[in-house]
Protein backbone atom coordinates (compact mmCIF):
# COMPACT_ATOMS: atom_id res chain seq x y z
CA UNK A 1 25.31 2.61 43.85
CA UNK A 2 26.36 -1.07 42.22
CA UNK A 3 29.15 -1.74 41.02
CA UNK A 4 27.63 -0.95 37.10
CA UNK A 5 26.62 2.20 37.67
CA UNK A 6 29.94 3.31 39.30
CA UNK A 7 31.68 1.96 36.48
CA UNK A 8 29.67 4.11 34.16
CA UNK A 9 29.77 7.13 36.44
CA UNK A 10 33.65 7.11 36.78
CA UNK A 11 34.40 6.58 33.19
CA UNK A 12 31.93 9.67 32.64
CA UNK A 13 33.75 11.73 35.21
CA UNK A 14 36.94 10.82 33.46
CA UNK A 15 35.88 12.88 30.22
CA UNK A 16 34.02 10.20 28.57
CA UNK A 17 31.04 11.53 26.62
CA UNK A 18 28.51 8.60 27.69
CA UNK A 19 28.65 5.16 28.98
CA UNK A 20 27.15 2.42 29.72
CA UNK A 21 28.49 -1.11 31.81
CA UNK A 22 26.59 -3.97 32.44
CA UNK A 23 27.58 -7.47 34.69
CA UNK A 24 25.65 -10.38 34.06
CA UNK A 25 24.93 -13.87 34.66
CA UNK A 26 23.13 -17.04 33.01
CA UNK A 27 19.96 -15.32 35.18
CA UNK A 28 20.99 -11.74 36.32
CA UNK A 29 21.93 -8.61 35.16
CA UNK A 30 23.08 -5.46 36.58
CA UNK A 31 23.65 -2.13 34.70
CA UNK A 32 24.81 1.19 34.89
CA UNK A 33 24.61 4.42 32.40
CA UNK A 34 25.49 7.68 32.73
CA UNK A 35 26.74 10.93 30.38
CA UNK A 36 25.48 11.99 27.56
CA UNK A 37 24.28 10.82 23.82
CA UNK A 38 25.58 14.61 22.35
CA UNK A 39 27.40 17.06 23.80
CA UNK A 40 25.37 20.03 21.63
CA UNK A 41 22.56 20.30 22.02
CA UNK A 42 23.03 18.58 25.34
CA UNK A 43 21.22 14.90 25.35
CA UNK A 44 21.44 12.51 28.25
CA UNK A 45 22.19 8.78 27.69
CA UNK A 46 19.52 6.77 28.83
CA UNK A 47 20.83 3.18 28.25
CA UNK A 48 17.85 2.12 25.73
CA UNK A 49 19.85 3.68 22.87
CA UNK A 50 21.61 2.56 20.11
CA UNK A 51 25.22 1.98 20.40
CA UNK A 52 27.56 0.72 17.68
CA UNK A 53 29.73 -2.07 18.77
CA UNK A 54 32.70 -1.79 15.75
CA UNK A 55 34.62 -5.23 15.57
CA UNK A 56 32.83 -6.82 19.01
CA UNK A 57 30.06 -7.86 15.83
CA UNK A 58 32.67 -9.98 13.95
CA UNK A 59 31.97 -13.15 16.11
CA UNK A 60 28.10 -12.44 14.97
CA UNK A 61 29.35 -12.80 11.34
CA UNK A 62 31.10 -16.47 12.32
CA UNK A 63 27.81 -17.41 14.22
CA UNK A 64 26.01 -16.65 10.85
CA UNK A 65 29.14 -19.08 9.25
CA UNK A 66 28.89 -21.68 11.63
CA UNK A 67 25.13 -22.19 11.25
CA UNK A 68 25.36 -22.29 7.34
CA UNK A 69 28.12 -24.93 7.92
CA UNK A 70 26.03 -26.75 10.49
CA UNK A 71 23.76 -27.41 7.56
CA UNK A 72 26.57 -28.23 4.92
CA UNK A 73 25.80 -25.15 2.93
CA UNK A 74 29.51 -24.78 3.54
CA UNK A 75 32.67 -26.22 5.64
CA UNK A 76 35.26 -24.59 8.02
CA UNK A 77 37.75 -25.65 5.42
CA UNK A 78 36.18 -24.38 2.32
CA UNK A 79 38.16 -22.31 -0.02
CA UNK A 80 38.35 -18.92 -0.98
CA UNK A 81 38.59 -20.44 -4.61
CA UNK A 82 35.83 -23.24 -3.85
CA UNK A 83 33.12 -20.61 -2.68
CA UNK A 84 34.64 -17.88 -5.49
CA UNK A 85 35.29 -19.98 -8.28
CA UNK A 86 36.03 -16.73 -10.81
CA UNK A 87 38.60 -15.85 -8.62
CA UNK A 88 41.11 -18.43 -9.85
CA UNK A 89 42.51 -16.93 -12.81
CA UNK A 90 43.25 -13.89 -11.10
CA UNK A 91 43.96 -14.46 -7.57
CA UNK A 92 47.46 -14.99 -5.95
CA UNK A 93 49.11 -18.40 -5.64
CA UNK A 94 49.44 -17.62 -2.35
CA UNK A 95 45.54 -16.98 -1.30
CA UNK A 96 44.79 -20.79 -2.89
CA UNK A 97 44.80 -22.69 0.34
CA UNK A 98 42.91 -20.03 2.46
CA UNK A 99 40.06 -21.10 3.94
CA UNK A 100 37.00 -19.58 5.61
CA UNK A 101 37.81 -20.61 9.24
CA UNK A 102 41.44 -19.38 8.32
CA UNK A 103 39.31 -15.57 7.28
CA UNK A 104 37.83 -15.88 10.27
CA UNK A 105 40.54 -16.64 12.77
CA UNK A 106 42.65 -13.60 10.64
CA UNK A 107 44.58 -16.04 9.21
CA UNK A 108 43.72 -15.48 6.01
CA UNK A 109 47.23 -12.89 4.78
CA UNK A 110 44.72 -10.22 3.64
CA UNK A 111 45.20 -6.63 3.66
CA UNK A 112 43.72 -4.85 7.29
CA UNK A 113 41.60 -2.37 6.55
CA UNK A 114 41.19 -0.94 9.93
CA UNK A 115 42.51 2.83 9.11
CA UNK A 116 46.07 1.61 10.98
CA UNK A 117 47.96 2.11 7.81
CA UNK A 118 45.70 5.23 5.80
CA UNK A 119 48.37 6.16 3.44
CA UNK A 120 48.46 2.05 2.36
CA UNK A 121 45.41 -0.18 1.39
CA UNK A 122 42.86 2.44 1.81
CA UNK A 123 43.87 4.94 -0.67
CA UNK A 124 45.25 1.96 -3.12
CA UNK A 125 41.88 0.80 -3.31
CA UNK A 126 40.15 4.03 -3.81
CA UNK A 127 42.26 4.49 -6.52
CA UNK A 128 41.81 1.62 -8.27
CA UNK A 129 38.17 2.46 -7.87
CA UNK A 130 38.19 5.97 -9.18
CA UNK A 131 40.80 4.68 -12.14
CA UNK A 132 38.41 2.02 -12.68
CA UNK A 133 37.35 2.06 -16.39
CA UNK A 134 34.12 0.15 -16.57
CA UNK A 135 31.12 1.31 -14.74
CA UNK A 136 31.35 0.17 -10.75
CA UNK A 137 29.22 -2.33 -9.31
CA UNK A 138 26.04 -0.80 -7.14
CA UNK A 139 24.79 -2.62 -4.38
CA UNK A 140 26.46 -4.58 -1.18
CA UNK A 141 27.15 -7.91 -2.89
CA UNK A 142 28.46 -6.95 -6.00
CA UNK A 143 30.72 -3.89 -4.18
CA UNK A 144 31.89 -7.00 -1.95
CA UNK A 145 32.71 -9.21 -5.14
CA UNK A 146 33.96 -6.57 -6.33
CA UNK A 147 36.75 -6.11 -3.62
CA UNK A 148 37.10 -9.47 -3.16
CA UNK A 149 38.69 -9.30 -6.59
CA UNK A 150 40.77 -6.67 -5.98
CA UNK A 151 42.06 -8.25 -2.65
CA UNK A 152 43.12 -11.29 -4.31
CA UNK A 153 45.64 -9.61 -6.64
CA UNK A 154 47.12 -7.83 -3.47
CA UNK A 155 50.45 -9.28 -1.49
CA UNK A 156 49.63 -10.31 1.90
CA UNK A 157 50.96 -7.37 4.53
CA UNK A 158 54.71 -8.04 5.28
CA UNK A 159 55.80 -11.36 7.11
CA UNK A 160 52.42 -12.68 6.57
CA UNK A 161 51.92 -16.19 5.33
CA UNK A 162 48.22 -16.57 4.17
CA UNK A 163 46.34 -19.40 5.99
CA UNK A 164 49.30 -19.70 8.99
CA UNK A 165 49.97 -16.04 10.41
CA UNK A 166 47.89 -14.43 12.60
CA UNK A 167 47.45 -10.87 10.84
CA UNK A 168 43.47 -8.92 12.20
CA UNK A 169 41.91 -8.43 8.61
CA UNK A 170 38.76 -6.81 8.61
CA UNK A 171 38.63 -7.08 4.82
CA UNK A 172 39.24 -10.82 5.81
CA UNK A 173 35.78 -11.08 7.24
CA UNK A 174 34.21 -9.04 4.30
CA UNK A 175 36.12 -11.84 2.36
CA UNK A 176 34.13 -14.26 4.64
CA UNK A 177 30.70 -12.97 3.73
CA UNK A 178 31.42 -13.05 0.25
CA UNK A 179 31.76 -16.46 0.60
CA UNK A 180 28.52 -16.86 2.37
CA UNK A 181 26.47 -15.00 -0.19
CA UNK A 182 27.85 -16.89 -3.57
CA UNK A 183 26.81 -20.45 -1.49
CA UNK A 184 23.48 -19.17 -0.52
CA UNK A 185 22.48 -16.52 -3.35
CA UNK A 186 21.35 -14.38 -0.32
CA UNK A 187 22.72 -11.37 0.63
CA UNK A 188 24.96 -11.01 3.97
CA UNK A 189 22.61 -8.76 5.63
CA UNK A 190 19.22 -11.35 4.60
CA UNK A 191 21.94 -14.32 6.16
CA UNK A 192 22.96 -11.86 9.47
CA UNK A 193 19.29 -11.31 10.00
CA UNK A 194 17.91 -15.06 9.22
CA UNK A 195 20.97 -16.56 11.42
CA UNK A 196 21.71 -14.10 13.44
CA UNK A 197 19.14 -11.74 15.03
CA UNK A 198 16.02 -13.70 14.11
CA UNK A 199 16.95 -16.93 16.24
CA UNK A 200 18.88 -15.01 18.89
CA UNK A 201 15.67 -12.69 19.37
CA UNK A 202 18.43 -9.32 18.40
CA UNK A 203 17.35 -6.14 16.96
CA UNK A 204 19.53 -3.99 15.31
CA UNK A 205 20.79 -1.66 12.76
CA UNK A 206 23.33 -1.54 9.77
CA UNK A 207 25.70 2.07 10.36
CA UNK A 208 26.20 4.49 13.11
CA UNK A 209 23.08 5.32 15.38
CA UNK A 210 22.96 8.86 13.86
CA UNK A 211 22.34 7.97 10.69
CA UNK A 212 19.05 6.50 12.03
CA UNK A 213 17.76 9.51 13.95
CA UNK A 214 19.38 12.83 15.45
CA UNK A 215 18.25 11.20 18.75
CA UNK A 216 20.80 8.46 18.57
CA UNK A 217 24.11 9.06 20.20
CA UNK A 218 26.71 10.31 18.30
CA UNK A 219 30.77 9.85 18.34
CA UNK A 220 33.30 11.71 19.60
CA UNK A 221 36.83 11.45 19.29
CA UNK A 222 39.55 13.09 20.94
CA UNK A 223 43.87 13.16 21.89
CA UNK A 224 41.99 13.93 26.43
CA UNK A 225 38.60 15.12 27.73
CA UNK A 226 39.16 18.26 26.73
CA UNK A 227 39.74 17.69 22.83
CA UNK A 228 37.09 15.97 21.90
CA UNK A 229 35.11 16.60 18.58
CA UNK A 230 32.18 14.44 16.79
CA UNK A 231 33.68 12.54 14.30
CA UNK A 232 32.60 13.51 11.26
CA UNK A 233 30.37 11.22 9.12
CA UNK A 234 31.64 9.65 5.56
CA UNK A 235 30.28 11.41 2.54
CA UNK A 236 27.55 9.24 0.62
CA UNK A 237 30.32 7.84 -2.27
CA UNK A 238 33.02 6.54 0.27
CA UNK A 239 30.34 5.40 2.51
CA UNK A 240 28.81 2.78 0.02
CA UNK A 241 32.26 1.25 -0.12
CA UNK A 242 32.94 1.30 3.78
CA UNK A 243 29.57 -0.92 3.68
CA UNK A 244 31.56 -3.67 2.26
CA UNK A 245 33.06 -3.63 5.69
CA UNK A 246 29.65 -4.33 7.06
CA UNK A 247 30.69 -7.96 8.09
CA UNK A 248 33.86 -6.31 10.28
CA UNK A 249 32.40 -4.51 12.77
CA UNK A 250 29.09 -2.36 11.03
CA UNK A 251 26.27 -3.22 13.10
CA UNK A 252 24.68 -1.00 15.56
CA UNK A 253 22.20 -2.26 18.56
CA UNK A 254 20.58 -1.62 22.39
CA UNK A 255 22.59 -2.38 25.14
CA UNK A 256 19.70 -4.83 25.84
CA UNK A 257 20.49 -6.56 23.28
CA UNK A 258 24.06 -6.95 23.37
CA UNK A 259 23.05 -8.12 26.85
CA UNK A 260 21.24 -10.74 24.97
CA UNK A 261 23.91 -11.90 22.79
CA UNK A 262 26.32 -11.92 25.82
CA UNK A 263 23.61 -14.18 27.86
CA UNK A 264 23.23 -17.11 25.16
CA UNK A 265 27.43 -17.43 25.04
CA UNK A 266 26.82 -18.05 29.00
CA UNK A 267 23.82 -20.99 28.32
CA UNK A 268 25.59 -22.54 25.53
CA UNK A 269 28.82 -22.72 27.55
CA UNK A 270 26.99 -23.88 30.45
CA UNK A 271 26.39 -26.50 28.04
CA UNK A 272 22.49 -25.49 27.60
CA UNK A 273 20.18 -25.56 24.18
CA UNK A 274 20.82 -22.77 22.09
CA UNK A 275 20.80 -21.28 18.35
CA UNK A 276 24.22 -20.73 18.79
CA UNK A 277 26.06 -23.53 16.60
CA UNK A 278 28.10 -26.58 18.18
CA UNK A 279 31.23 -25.61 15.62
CA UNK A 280 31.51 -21.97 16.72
CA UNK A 281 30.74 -22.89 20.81
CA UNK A 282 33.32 -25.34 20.15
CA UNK A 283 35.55 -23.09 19.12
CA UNK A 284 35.45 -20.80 21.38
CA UNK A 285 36.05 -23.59 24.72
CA UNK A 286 39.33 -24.62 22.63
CA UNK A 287 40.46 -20.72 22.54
CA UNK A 288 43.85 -20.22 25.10
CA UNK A 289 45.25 -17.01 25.89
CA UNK A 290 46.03 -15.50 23.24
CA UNK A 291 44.20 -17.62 20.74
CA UNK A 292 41.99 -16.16 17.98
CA UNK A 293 39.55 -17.61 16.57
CA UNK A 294 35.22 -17.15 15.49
CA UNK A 295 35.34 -13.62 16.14
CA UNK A 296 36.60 -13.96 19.61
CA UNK A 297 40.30 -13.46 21.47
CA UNK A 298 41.36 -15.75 24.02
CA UNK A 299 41.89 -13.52 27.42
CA UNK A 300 43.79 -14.43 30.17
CA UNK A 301 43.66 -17.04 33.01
CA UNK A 302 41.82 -15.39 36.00
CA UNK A 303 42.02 -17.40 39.01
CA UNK A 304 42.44 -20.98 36.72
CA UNK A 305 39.50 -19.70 35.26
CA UNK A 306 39.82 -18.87 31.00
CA UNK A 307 37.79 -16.39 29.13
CA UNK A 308 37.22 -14.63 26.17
CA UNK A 309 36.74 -10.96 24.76
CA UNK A 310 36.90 -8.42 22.01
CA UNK A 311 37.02 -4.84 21.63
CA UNK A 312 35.48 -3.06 19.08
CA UNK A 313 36.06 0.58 18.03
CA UNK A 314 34.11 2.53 15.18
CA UNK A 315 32.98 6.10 14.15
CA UNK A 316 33.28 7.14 17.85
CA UNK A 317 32.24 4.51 19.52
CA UNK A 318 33.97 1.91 21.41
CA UNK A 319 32.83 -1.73 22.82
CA UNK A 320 34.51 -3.92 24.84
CA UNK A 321 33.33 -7.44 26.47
CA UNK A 322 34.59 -10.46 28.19
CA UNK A 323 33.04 -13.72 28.96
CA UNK A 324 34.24 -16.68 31.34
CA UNK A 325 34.54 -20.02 29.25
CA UNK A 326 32.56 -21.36 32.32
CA UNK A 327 29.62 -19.66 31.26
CA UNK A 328 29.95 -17.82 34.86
CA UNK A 329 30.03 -14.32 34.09
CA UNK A 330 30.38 -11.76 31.27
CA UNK A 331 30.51 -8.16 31.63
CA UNK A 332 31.29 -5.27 28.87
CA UNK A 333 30.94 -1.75 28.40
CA UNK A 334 29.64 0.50 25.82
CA UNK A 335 31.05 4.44 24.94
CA UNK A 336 30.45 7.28 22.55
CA UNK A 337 34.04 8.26 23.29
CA UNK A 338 37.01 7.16 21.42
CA UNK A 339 40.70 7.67 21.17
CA UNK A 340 42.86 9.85 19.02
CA UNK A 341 46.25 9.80 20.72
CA UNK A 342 48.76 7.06 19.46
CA UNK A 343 51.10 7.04 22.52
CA UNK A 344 48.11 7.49 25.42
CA UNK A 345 44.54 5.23 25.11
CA UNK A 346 42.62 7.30 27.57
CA UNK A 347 39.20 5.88 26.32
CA UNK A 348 40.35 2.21 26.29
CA UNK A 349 42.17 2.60 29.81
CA UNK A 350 39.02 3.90 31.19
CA UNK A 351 37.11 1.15 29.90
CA UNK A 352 38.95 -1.32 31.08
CA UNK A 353 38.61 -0.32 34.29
CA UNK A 354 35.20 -0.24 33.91
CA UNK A 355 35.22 -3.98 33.64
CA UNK A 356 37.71 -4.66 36.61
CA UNK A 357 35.84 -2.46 38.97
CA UNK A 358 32.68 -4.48 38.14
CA UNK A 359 34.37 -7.76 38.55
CA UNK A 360 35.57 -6.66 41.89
CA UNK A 361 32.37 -5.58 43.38
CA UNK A 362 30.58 -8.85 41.97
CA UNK A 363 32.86 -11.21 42.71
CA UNK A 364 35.90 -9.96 45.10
């Protein structure tokens, strides 16, 4: 058995629903799956499914920024104000000086959005859209410009200094595409495929794989093994404004062809041709540990060697990857399984042993 598929086997045996782990190189691969896509009726996970990868897709929304600033459609050090000129009458003085690298580094002092605080910038927003007197807007852009101007009357969270503090935003990288759709009149999903998945050769899907077909795996969440539950999915009004979040963490693809985006990080840090933009490859060989910056975390120092990762969790589903700045090595895993115990990260535990029992077999 390698070292991927016992990876994917123990996480399974330790109550995940499915999994899948993969260990790569510049030229190789190895992977390993194992559980299930549903619990009822009872589907096996094959590894060609679709898997949603939650925030791990935020450095795929930089790429798409770096390449529209690699053609001065944009800079790293445009302005929220400069790209979103009608902002400045409303907006905060505070939010005048943010920029988009700062949005993308979560620099930017805006609100989190990432369902840590529920009873906070969620429900303040749904509010203001259910008290909102004029009809709302109805499609992605304008429900992003839309929020955009809400988030710009807002006080950054607590201790937060807007283009200095580190503070994960994942309306921050909504923010972000808002940007990137006023400079190109495109919409972020025409830029994420035209940037993103046509020159990396990526396939993929906006939303949780079960809204494409029963046969996709669904989530599960639960406190241990024996808990768990699907999590449910969002009714069709609060899911139209959880696609603003698209941008954060919404995109949905193969393990193949995660594989694939993991693979070019490894050329173009190996210093080889690739679509992937000098600015955002360059950014991501200046990340230390813990660094932030294009989507990315700076990991630790293995051995003298540094590297980079992310982990993304949404609707049930949890990804997590790391890649050596060397262009070496990557490895990450994929599960329908997530967490719903504050004190005890079962899922995440699991998972990261996943990665450190592949590293061990691979490498020693």
């Amino acid at each position: 058995m390698s070292g991927a598929q016992s990876a994917a086997s123990n996480a399974v045996g330790a109550g995940l629903v499915g999994a899948y782990f993969e260990y790569l190189t510049s030229t190789t691969r190895s992977s390993g799956v194992s559980g299930l896509r549903r619990l009822a009726p009872s589907a096996e996970m094959t590894g060609e499914e679709l898997m949603a990868i939650g925030s791990c897709g935020k450095a795929m929304t930089a790429m798409v920024a770096a390449r529209l600033i690699e053609r001065g459609v944009l800079r790293w050090d445009t302005r929220i104000v400069e790209a979103l000129p009608g902002l400045a009458s409303t907006m905060l003085p505070a939010y005048r000086a943010v920029t988009l690298e700062n949005l993308l580094a979560h620099r930017g002092g805006i609100l989190a959005f990432d369902g840590s605080d529920p009873d906070h910038e969620e429900l303040l927003f749904l509010d203001f859209i259910a008290a909102f007197p004029a009809e709302l807007p109805t499609t992605e852009t304008t429900r992003r410009r839309f929020s955009a101007d809400w988030l710009m009357t807002q006080q950054p969270p607590a201790n937060v200094t807007p283009g200095q503090t580190f503070s994960y935003s994942n309306a921050g990288f909504a923010l972000a595409a808002a940007m990137l759709e006023a400079a190109t009149g495109k919409t972020f999903e025409k830029l994420f495929d035209e940037e993103m998945q046509q020159p990396l050769g990526i396939d993929g899907v906006w939303g949780l794989p079960e809204r494409v077909s029963e046969n996709q795996p669904r989530g599960y969440e639960g406190a241990n093994k024996a808990q768990l539950a699907p999590v449910p999915l969002l009714a069709a009004d609060e899911q139209v404004w959880a696609d603003v979040l698209r941008p954060a963490g919404g995109f949905s693809l193969t393990p193949q062809m995660y594989s694939r985006w993991a693979r070019w990080h490894l050329v173009a840090l190996q210093g080889g041709a690739t679509p992937l933009p000098s600015g955002y490859i360059a950014r991501i060989r200046a990340l230390n540990e813990d660094d932030y910056a294009v989507g990315w975390g700076g990991g630790l120092v293995v051995n003298g060697r540094k590297r980079i990762g992310h982990t993304g969790a949404t609707g049930g589903f949890i990804a997590l990857v790391e890649i050596y700045l060397d262009g070496s090595e990557a490895a990450f895993g994929l599960t329908n399984t997530t967490n719903t115990d504050p004190d005890i990260d079962w899922v995440g535990d699991e998972m990261l042993r996943g990665l450190l029992s592949m590293r061990a077999y691979y490498v020693g």
